[in-house]
N, C-alpha and C. Protein backbone atom coordinates (compact mmCIF):
# COMPACT_ATOMS: atom_id res chain seq x y z
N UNK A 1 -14.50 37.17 14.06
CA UNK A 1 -13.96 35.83 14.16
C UNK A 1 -12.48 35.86 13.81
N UNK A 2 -11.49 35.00 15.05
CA UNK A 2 -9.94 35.28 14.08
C UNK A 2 -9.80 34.15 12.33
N UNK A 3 -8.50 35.10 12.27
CA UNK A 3 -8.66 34.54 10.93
C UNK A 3 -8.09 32.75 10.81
N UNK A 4 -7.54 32.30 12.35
CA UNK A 4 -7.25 31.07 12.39
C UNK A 4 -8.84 30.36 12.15
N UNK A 5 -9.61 30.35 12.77
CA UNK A 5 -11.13 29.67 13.08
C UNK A 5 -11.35 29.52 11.78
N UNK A 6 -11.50 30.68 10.71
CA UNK A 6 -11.98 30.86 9.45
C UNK A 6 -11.12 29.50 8.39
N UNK A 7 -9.70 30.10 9.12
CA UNK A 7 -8.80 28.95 7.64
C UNK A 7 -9.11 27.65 8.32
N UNK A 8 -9.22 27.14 9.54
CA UNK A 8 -9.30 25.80 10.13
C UNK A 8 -10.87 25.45 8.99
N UNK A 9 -11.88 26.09 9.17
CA UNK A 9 -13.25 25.79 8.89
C UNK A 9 -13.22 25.46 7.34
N UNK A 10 -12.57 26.25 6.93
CA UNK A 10 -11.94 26.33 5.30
C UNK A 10 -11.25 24.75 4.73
N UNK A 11 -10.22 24.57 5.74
CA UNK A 11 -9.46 23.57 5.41
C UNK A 11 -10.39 21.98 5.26
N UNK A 12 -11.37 22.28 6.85
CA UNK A 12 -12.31 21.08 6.89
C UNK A 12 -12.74 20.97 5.62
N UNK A 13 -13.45 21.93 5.50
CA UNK A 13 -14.53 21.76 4.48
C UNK A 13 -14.11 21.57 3.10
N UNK A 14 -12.82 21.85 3.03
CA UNK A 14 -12.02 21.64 1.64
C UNK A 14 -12.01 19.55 1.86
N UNK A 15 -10.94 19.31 2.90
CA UNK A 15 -10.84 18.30 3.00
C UNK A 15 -12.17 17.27 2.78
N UNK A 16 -13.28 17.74 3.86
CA UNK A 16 -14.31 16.61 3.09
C UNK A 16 -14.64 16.37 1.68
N UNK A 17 -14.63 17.38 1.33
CA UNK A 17 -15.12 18.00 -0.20
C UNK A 17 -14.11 16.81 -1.43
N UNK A 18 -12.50 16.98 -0.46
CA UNK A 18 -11.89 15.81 -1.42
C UNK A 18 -12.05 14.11 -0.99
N UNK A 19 -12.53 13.94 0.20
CA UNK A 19 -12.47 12.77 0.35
C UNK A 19 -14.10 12.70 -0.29
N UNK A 20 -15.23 13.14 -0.28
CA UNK A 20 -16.33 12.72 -0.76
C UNK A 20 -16.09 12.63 -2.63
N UNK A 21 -14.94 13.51 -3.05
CA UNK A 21 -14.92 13.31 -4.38
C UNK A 21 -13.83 12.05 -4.71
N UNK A 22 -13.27 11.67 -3.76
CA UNK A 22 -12.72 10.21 -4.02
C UNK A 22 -13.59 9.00 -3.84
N UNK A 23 -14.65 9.17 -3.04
CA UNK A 23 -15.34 7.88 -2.32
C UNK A 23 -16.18 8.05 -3.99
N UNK A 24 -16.95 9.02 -4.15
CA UNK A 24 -17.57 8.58 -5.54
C UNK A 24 -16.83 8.44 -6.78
N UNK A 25 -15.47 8.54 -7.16
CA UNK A 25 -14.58 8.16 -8.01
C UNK A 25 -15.12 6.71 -7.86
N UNK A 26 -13.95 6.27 -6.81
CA UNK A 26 -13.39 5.19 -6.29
C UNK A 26 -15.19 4.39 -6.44
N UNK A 27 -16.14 4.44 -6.22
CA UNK A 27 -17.36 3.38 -6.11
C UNK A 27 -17.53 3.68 -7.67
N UNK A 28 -17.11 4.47 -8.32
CA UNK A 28 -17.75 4.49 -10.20
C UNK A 28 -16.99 3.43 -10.57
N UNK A 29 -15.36 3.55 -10.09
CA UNK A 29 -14.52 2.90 -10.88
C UNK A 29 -15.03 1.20 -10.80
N UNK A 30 -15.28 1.12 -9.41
CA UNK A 30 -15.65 -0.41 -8.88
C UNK A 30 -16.96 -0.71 -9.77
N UNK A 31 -18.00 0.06 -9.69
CA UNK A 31 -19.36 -0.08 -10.49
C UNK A 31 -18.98 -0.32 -12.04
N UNK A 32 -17.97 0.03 -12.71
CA UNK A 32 -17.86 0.24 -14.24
C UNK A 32 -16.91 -0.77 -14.30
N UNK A 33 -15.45 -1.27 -13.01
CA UNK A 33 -15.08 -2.39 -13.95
C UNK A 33 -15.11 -3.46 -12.69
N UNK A 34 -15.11 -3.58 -11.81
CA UNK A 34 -15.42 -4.91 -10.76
C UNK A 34 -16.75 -5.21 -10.71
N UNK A 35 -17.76 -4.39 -10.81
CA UNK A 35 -18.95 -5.68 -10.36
C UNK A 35 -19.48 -6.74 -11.04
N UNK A 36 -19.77 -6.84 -12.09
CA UNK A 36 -19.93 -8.03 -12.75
C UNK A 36 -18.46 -9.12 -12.87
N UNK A 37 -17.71 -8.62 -12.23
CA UNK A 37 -16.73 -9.94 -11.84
C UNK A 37 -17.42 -11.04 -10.92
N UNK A 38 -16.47 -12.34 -11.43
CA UNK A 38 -17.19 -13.50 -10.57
C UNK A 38 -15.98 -14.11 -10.55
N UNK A 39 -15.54 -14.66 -9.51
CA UNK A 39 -14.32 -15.78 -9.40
C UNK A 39 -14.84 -16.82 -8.63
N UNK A 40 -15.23 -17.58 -9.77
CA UNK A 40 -15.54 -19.15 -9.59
C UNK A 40 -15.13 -20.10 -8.27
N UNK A 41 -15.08 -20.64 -7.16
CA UNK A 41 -14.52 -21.43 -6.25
C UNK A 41 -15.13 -22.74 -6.40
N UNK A 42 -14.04 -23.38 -6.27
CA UNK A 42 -14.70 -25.12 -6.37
C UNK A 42 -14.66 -25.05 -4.41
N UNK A 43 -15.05 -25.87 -4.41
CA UNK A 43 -15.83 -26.01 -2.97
C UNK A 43 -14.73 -27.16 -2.02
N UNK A 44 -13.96 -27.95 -3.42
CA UNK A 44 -12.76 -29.11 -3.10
C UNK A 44 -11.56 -27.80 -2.65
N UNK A 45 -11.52 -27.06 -3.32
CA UNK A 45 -9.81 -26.64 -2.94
C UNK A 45 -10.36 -25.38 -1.67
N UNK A 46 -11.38 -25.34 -1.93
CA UNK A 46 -11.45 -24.67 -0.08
C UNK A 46 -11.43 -25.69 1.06
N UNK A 47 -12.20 -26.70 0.77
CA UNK A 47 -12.41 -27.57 2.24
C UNK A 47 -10.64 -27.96 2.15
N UNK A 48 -9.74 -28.21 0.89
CA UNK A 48 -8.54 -28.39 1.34
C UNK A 48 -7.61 -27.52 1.39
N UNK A 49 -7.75 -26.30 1.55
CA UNK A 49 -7.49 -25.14 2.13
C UNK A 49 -7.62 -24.79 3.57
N UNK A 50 -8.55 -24.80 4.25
CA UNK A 50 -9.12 -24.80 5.89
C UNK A 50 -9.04 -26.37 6.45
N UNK A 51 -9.26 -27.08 5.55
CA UNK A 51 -9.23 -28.76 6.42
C UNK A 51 -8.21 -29.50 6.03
N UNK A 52 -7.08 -29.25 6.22
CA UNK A 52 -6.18 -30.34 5.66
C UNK A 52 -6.40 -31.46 5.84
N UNK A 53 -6.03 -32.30 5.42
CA UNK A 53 -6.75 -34.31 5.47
C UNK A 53 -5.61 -34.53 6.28
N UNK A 54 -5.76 -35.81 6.70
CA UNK A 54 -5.84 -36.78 7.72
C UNK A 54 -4.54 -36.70 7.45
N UNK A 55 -3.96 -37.16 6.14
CA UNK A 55 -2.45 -37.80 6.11
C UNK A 55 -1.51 -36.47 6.40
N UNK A 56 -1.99 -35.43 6.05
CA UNK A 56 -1.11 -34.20 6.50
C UNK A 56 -0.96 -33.39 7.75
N UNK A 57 -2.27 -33.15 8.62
CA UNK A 57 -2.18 -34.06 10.38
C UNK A 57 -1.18 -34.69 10.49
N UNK A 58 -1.30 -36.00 9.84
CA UNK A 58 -0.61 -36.99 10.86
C UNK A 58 0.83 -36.47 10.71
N UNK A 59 1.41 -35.96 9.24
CA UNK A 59 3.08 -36.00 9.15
C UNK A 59 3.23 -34.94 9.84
N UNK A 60 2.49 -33.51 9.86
CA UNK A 60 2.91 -32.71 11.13
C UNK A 60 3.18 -33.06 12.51
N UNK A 61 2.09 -34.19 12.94
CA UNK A 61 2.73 -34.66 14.39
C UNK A 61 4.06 -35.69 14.21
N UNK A 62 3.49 -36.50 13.26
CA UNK A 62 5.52 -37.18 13.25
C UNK A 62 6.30 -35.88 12.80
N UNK A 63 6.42 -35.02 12.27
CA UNK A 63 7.64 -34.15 12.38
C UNK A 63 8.16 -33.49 13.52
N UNK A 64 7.17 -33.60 14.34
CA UNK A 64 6.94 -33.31 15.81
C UNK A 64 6.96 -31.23 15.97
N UNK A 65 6.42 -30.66 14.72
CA UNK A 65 6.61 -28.96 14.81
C UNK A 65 4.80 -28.98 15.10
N UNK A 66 4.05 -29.64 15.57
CA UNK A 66 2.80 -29.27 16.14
C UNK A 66 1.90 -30.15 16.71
N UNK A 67 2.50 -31.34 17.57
CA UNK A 67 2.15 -32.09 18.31
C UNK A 67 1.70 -31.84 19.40
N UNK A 68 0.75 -30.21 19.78
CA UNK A 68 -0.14 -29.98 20.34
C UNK A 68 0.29 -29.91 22.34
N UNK A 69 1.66 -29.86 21.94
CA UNK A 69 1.99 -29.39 23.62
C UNK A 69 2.95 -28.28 23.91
């Protein structure tokens, strides 16, 4: 076998070897300090987040920067 085939096969197998030892780092670190996190959402500052109300509609079309033509 040349000795390119050998170092290519080498290199793979090195390389997975470090990305599989990051993926289980990286999921310990998340398991030991993110999962029992919780960030609370009130349910008001999303719907006025995605739905802006009526009166803020309307001053975008009187400012005339999204009067929909």
């Amino acid at each position: 076998m040349p000795q390119a085939a050998t170092s290519d096969r080498k290199l793979v197998r090195e390389l997975v070897l470090v990305v599989l030892i990051k993926l289980v780092l990286i999921t310990a670190l998340w398991w030991v300090f993110v999962r029992e996190e919780k960030v609370p959402v009130a349910p008001d500052s999303v719907a006025a987040r995605f739905a802006p109300s009526a009166s803020a509609k309307q001053q975008i079309s009187i400012d005339g920067e999204h009067d929909g033509q």
